[in-house]
Every structure is written in C-alpha cells, then in structure tokens.
C-alpha atoms as a PDB file:
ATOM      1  CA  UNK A   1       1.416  61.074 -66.580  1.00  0.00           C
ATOM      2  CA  UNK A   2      -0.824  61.654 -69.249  1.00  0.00           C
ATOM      3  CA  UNK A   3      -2.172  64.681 -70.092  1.00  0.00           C
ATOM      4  CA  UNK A   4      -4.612  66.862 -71.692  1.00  0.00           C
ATOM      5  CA  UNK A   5      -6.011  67.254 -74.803  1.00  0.00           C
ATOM      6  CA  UNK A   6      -4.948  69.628 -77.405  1.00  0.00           C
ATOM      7  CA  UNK A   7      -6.033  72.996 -79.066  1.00  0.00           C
ATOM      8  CA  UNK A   8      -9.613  74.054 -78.375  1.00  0.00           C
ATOM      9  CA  UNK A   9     -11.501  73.319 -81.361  1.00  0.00           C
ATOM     10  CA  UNK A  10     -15.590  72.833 -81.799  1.00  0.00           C
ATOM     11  CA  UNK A  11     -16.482  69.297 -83.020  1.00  0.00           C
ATOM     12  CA  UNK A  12     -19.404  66.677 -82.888  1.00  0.00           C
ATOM     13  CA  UNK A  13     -19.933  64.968 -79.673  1.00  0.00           C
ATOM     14  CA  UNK A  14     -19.456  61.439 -79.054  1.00  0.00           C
ATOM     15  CA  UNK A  15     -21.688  59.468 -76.928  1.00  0.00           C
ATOM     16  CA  UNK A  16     -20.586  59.363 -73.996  1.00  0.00           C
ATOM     17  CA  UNK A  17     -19.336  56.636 -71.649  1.00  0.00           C
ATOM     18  CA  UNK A  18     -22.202  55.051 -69.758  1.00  0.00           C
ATOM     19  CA  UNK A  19     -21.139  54.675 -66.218  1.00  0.00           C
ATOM     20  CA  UNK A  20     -22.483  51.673 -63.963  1.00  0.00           C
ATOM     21  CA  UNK A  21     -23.578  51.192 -60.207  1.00  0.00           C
ATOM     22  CA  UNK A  22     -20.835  51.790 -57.811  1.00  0.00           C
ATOM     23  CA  UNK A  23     -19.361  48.164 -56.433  1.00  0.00           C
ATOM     24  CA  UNK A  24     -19.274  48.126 -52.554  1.00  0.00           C
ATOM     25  CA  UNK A  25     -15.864  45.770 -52.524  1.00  0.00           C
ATOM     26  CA  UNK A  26     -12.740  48.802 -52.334  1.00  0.00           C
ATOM     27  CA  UNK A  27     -10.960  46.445 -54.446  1.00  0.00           C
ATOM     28  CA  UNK A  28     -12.891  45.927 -57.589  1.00  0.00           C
ATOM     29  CA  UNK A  29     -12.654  48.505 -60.292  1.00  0.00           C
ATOM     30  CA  UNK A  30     -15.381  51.412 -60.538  1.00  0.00           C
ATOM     31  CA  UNK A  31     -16.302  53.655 -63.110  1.00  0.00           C
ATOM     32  CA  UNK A  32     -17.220  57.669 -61.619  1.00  0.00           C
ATOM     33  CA  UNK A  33     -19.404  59.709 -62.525  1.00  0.00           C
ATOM     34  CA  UNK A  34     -19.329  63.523 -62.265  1.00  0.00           C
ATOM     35  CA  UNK A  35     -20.909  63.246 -58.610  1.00  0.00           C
ATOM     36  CA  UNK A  36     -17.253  61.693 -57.053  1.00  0.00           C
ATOM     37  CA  UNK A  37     -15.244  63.840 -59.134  1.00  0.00           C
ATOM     38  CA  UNK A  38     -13.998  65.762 -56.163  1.00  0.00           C
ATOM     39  CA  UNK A  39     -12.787  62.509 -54.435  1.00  0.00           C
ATOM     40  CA  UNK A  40     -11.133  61.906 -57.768  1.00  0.00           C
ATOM     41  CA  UNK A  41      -9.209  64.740 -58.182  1.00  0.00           C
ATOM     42  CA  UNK A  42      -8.230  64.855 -54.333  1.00  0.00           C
ATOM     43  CA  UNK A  43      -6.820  61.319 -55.214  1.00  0.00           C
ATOM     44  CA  UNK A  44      -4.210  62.808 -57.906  1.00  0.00           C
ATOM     45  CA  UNK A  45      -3.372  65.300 -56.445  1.00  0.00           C
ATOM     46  CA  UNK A  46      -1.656  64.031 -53.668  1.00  0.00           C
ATOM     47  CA  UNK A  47      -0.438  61.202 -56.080  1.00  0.00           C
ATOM     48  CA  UNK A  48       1.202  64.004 -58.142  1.00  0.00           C
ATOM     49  CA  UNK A  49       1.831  66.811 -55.504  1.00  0.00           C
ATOM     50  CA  UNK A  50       5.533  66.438 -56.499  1.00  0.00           C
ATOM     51  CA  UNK A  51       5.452  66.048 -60.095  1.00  0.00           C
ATOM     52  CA  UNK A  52       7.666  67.917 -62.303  1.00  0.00           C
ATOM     53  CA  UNK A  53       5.006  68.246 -64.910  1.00  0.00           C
ATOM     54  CA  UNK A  54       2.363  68.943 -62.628  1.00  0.00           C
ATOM     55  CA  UNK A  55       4.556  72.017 -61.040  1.00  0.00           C
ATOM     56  CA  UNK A  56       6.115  72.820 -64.243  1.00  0.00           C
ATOM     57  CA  UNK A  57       2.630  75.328 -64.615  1.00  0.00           C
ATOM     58  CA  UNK A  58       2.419  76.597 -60.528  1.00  0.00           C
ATOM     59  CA  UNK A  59       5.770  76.605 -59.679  1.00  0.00           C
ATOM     60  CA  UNK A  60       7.081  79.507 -62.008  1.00  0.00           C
ATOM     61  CA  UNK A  61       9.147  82.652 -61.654  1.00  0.00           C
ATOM     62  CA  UNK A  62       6.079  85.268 -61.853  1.00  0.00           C
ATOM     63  CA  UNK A  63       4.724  83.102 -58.925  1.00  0.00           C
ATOM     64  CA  UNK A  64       7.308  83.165 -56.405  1.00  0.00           C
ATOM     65  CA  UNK A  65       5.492  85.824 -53.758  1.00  0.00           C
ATOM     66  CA  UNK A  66       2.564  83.027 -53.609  1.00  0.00           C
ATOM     67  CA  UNK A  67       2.305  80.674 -50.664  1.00  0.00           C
ATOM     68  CA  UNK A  68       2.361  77.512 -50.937  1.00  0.00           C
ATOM     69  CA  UNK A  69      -1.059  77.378 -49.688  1.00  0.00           C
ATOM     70  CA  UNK A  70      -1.724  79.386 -52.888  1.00  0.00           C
ATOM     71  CA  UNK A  71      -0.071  76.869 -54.907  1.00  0.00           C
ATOM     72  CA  UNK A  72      -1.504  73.970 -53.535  1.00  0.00           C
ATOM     73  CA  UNK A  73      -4.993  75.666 -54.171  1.00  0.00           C
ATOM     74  CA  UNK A  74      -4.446  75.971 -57.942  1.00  0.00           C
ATOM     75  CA  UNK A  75      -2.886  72.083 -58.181  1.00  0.00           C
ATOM     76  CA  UNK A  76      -6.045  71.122 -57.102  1.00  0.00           C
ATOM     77  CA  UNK A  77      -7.930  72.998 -59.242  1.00  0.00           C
ATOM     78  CA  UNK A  78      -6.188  71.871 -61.690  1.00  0.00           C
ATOM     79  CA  UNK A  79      -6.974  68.080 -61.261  1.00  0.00           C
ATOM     80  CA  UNK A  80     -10.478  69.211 -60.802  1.00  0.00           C
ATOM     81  CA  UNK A  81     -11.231  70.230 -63.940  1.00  0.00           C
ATOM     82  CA  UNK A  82      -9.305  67.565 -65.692  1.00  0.00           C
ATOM     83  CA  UNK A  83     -10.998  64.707 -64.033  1.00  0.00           C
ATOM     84  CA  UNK A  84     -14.543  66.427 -64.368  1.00  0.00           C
ATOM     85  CA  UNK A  85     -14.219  67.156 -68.504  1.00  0.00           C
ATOM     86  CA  UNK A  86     -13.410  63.031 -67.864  1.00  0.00           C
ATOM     87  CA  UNK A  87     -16.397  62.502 -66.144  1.00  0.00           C
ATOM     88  CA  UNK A  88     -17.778  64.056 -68.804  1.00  0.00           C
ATOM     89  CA  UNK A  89     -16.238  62.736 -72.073  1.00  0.00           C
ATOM     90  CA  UNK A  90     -13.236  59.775 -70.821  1.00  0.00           C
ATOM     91  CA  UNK A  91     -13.644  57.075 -68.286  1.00  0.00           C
ATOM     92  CA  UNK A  92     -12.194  57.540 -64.882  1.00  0.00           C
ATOM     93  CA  UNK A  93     -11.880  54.837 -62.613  1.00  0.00           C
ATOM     94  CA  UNK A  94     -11.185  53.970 -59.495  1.00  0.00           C
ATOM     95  CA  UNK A  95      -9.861  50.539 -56.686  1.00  0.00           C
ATOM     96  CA  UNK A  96      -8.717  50.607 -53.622  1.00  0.00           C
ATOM     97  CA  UNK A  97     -10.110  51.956 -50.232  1.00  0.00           C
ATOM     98  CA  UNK A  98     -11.472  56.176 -50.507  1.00  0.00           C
ATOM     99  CA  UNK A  99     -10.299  56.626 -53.934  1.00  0.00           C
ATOM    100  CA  UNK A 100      -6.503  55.069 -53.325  1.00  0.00           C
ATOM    101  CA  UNK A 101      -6.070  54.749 -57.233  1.00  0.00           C
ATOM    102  CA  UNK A 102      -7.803  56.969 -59.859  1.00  0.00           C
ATOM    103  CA  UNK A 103      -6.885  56.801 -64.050  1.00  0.00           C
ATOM    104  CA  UNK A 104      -8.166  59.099 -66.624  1.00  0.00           C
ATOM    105  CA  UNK A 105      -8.544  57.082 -69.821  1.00  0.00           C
ATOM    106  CA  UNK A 106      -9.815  58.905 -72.980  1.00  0.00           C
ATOM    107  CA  UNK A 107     -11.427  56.339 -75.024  1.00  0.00           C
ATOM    108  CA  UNK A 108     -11.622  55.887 -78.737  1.00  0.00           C
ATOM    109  CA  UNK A 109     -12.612  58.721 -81.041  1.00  0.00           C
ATOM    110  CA  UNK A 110     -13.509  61.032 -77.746  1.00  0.00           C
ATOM    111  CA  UNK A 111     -11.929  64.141 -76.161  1.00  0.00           C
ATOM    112  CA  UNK A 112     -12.234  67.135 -74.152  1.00  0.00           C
ATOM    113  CA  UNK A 113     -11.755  69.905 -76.618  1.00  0.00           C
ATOM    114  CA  UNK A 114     -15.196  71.415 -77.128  1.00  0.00           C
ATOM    115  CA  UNK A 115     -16.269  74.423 -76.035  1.00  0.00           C
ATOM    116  CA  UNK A 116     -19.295  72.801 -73.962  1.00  0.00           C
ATOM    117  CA  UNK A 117     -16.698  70.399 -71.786  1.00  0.00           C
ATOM    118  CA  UNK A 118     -14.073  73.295 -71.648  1.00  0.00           C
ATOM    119  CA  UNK A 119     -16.919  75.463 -69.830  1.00  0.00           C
ATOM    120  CA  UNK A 120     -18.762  72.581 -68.091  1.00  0.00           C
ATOM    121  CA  UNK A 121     -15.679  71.027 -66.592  1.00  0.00           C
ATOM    122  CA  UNK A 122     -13.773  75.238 -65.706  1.00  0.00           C
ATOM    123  CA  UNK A 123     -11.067  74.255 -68.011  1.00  0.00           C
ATOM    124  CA  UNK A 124     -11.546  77.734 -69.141  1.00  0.00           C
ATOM    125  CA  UNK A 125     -10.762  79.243 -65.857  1.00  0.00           C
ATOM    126  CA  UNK A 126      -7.223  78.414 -66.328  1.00  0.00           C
ATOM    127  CA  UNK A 127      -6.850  81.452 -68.585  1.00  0.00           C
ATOM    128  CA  UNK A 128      -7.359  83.133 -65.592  1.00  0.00           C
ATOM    129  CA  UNK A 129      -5.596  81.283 -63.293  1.00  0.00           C
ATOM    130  CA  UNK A 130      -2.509  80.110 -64.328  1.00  0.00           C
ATOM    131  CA  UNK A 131      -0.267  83.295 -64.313  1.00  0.00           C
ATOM    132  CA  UNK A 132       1.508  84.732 -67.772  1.00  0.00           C
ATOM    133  CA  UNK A 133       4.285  82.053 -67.854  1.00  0.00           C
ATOM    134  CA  UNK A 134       2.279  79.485 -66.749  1.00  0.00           C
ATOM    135  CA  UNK A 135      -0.248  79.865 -69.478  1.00  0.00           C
ATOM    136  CA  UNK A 136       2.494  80.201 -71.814  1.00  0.00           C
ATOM    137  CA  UNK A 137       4.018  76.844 -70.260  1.00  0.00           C
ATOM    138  CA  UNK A 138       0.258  74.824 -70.820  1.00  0.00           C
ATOM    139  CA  UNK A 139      -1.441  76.876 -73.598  1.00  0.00           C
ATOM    140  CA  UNK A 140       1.559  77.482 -75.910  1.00  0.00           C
ATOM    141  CA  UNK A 141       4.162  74.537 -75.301  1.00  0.00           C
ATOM    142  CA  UNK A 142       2.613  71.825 -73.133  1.00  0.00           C
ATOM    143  CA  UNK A 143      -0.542  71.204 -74.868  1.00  0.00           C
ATOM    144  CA  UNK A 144       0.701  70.812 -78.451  1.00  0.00           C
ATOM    145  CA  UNK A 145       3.924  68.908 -77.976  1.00  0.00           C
ATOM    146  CA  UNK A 146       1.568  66.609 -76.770  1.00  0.00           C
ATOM    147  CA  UNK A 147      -0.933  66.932 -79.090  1.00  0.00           C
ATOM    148  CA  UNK A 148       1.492  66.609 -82.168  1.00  0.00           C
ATOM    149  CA  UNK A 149       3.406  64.495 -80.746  1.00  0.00           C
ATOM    150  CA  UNK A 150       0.557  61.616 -80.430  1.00  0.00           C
ATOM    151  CA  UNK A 151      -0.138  62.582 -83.916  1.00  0.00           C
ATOM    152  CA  UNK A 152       3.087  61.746 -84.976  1.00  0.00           C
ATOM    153  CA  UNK A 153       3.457  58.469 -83.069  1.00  0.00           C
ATOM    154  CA  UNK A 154       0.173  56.911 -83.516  1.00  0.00           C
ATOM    155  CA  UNK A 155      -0.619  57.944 -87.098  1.00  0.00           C
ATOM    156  CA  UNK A 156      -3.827  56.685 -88.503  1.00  0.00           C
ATOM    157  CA  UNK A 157      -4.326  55.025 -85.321  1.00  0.00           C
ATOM    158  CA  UNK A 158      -4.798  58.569 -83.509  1.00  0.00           C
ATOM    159  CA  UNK A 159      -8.363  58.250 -82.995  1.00  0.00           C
ATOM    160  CA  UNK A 160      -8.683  54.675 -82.668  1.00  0.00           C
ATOM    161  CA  UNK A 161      -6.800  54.447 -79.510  1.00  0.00           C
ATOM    162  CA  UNK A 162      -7.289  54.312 -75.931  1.00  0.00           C
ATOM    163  CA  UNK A 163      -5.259  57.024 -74.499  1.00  0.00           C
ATOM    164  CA  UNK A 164      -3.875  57.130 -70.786  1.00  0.00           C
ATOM    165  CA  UNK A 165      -4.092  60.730 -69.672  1.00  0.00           C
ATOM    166  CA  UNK A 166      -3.820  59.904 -65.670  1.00  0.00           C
ATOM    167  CA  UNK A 167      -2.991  57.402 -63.323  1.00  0.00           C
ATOM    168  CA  UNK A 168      -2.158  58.178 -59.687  1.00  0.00           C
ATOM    169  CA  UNK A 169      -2.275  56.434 -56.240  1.00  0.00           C
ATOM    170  CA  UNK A 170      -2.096  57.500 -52.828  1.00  0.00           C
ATOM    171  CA  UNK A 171       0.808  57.402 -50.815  1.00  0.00           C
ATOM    172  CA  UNK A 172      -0.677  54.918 -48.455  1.00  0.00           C
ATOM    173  CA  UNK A 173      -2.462  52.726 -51.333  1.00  0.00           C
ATOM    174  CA  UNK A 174       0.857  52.174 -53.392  1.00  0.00           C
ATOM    175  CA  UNK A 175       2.388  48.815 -53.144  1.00  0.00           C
ATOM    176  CA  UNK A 176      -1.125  46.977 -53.762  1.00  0.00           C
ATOM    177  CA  UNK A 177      -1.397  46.103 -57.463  1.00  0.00           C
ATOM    178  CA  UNK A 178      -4.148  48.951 -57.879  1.00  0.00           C
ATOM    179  CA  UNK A 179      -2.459  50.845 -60.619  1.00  0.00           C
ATOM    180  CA  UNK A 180      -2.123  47.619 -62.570  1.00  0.00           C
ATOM    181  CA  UNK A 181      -5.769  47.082 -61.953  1.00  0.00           C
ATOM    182  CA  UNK A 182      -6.704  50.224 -63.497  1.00  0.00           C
ATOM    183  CA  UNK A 183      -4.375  49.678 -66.484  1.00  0.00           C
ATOM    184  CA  UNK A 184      -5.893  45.683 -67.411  1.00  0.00           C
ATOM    185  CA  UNK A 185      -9.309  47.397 -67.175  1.00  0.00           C
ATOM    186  CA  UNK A 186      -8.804  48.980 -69.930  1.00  0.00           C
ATOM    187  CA  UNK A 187      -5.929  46.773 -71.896  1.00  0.00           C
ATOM    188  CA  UNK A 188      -8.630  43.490 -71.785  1.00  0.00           C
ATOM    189  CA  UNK A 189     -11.138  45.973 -73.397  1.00  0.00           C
ATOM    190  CA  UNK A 190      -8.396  47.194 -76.104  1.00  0.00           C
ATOM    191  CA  UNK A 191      -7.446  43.620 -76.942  1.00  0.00           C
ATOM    192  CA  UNK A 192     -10.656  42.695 -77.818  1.00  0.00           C
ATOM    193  CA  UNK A 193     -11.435  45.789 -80.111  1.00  0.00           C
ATOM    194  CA  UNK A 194      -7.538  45.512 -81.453  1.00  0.00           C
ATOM    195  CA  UNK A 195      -6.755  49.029 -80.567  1.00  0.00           C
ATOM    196  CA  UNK A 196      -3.637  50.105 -79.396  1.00  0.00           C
ATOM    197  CA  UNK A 197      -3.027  52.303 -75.917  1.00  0.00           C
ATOM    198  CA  UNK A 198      -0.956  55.619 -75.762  1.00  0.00           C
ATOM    199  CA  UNK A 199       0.359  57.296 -72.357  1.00  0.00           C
ATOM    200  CA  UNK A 200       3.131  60.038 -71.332  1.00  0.00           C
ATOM    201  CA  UNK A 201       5.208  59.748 -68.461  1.00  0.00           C
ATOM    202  CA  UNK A 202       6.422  61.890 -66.533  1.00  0.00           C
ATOM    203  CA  UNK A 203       8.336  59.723 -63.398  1.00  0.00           C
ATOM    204  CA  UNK A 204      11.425  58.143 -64.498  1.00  0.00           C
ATOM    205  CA  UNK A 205      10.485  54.681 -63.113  1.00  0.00           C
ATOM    206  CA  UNK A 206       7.641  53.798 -64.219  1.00  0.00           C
ATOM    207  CA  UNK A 207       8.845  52.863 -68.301  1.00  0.00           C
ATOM    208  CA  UNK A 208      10.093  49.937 -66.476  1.00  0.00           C
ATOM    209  CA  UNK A 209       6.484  49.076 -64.815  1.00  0.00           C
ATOM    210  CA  UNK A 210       4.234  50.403 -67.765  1.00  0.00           C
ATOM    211  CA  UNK A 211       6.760  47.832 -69.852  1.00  0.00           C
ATOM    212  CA  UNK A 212       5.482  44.801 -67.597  1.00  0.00           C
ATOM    213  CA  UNK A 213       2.178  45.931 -69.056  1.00  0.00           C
ATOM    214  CA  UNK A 214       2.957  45.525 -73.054  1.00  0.00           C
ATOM    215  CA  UNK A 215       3.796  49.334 -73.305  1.00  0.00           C
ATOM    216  CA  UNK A 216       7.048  50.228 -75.150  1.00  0.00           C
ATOM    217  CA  UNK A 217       8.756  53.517 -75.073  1.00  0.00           C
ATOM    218  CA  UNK A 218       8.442  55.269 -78.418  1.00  0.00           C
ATOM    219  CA  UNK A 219       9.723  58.631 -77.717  1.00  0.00           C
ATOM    220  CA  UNK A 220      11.590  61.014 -75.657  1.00  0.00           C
ATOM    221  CA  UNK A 221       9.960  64.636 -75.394  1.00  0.00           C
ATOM    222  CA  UNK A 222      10.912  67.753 -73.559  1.00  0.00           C
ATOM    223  CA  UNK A 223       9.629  71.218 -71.748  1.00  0.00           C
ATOM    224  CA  UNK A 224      11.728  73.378 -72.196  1.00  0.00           C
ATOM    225  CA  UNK A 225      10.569  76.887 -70.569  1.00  0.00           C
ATOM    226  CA  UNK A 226      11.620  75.626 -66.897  1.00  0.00           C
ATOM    227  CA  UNK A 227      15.453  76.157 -65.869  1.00  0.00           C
ATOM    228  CA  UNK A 228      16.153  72.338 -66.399  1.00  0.00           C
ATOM    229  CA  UNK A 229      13.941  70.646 -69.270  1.00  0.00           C
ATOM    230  CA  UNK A 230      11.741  67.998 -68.031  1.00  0.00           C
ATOM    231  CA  UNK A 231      11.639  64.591 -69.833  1.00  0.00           C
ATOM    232  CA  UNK A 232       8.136  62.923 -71.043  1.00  0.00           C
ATOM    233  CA  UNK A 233       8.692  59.405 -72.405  1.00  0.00           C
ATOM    234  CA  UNK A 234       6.101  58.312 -75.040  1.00  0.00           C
ATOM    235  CA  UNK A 235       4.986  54.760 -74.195  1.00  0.00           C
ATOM    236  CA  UNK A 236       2.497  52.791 -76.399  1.00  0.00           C
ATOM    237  CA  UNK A 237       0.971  49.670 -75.797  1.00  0.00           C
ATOM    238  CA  UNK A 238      -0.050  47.562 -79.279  1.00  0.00           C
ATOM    239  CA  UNK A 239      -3.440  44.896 -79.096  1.00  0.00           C
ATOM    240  CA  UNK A 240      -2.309  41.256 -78.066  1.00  0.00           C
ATOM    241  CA  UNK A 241      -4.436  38.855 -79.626  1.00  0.00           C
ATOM    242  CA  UNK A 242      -5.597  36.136 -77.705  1.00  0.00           C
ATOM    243  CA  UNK A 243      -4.380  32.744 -78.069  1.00  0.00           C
ATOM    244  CA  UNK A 244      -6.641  30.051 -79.971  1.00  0.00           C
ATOM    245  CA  UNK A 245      -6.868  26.740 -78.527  1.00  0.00           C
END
C-alpha cells in the first residue's frame, strides 16, 4: 500500500498535474480531479477496510469503547484526505465500472507536505482525530520509516521517481486486470522519462503480482507499536528501455 508523505515541511510548489476530460468507456483509464474525490476515497476504502496498515492507526488500545461505526467513520476520513491532497498535488486514477480501481501516484519532484495541501486536503484534522496512540503510530513512527526509508533506497533518485502511494479495487471489480491497468499507466510514462517507480506493500501477496510488473523487493520494514509488528515490503520498479529495431 503506499503511503503518505513525510514530515510537514513548507516548500515551493510544483505545477500541478493537468487532469483531462473524463472517458465515458468504464474500462479506459481516467485521471480525477478534486470534484470525484469522494468516489475515490469510497473506492479504497472498502479495498483496504481490512488492512493491517490501514487499522494499525483506528484500531488501537485507547480506542476500544468506539463502535465500529466510529471506526469505520475515521477510515474513511482518512482516505479522504489522502486522495484529495492527490487531487491536488499526485495523479489519481481510475478503470473499471463506479470507481472499481483507484491508485494514488505521486509523480516526480511533487508531494503533499505543504502547509497549503495539508489544510486544503484536512490532513491536519488528523491531529485531532486520530487518538494519542494513533497519532503516535502515524505522526511519530509511520510517517518517517517511510519517509527515510525511500530516502535510503532510492538515493539520488528520491525525487526523480514516480512513487505508488495507493492502489485498491473493489471487492466485486478484482479479478479484471484493472490494477494492472493503473500500474502500465504510469510504468509506459516512466520508461519513457527513464525514471524508476517506488511502492510499499502492505498484503503479503501482492510482491508476487507487483513482480510480474518489473518491481523487485528491496526491503523489509516494520511497525512496531501494535502487539504483533506488521511487515511493509519495499518494492521498486527500475526504467526498461525500449527495444530498437
């Protein structure tokens, strides 16, 4: 699964991703715009209602006298804010009948840490939100072990990547290619610019799809503050240059 960004800092901002016309055919790939974010974020989470990662900041011991009505409420919100700070400053696309498949890419030399995205998109209302451990869980561990940790992996190529922060699919859309979709979207477009492609993941099967893809397992990282640590492989994909002839 591919995360968030890393420590709030104020920087220059990038142009942003210019979005085109929706395309009627459910099948063919779209790029969103702020206006379907909703649809979006419904899309993940039910794609990662189970998630250890995506739990690992609800489900936690100064949280056990909320419902799970409660809980669910706060997952969503969650996913909201991600995929509008997306809309925003990433790509986010979509296939597949009433949002079946959605991916968060952040593209080259953008992210989400400025102070006018963190507001715009209510990233900031997770301070209030998340309860003590839980902000302790995304502010203090999650957040930079991934942040460092893509540091340390991709080097000099940190900012010149195309990084993989979500891809989820409906219960009733999986089976249909429409991840894959989502992922050669983007991969074409890296080939051509020779930049490599960065995700986490989070479900123990899918090294073995993402590897179908060109992505190789680089790492092995862990949260820890849960009673059983949760596993995150680090998966990058490297440019394949296109044969002459």
């Amino acid at each position: 699964m591919e995360k968030l960004a890393s420590a709030i800092k104020i920087e220059s901002t990038p142009k942003p991703i210019q979005h085109v016309k929706p395309i009627t055919n459910d099948d063919d790939v779209r790029i969103l715009g702020v206006d379907e974010y909703k649809q979006a974020a419904q899309c993940l989470a039910e794609a990662f209602a189970e998630d250890e990662v995506a739990q690992y900041f609800i489900e936690t011991g100064d949280r056990d006298h909320w419902s799970a009505e409660d809980k669910w409420n706060l997952h969503v919100d969650i996913l909201d804010y991600v995929v509008y700070a997306h809309c925003l400053k990433g790509l986010v696309l979509t296939t597949g009948p009433d949002y079946g498949c959605v991916a968060l890419w952040m593209p080259p030399g953008h992210n989400m840490d400025d102070w006018s995205t963190m507001f715009r998109s209510g990233m900031w209302r997770l301070h209030y939100k998340l309860s003590a451990e839980g902000k302790r869980r995304f502010f203090t561990e999650f957040l930079p072990l991934l942040h460092e940790t893509k540091r340390e992996i991709l080097g000099d190529q940190d900012d010149e990547s195309w990084y993989l922060v979500y891809l989820g699919t409906k219960p009733a859309a999986r089976g249909k290619g429409y991840a894959r979709k989502l992922i050669d979207f983007v991969t074409k477009k890296a080939d051509a610019e020779g930049r490599a492609c960065y995700l986490e993941s989070s479900n123990g099967i899918n090294p073995v799809i993402y590897g179908k893809m060109g992505f190789q397992i680089k790492k092995t990282i862990h949260l820890t503050r849960g009673e059983e640590p949760i596993e995150l492989d680090i998966m990058v994909r490297e440019p394949v240059k296109a044969m002459s002839g």
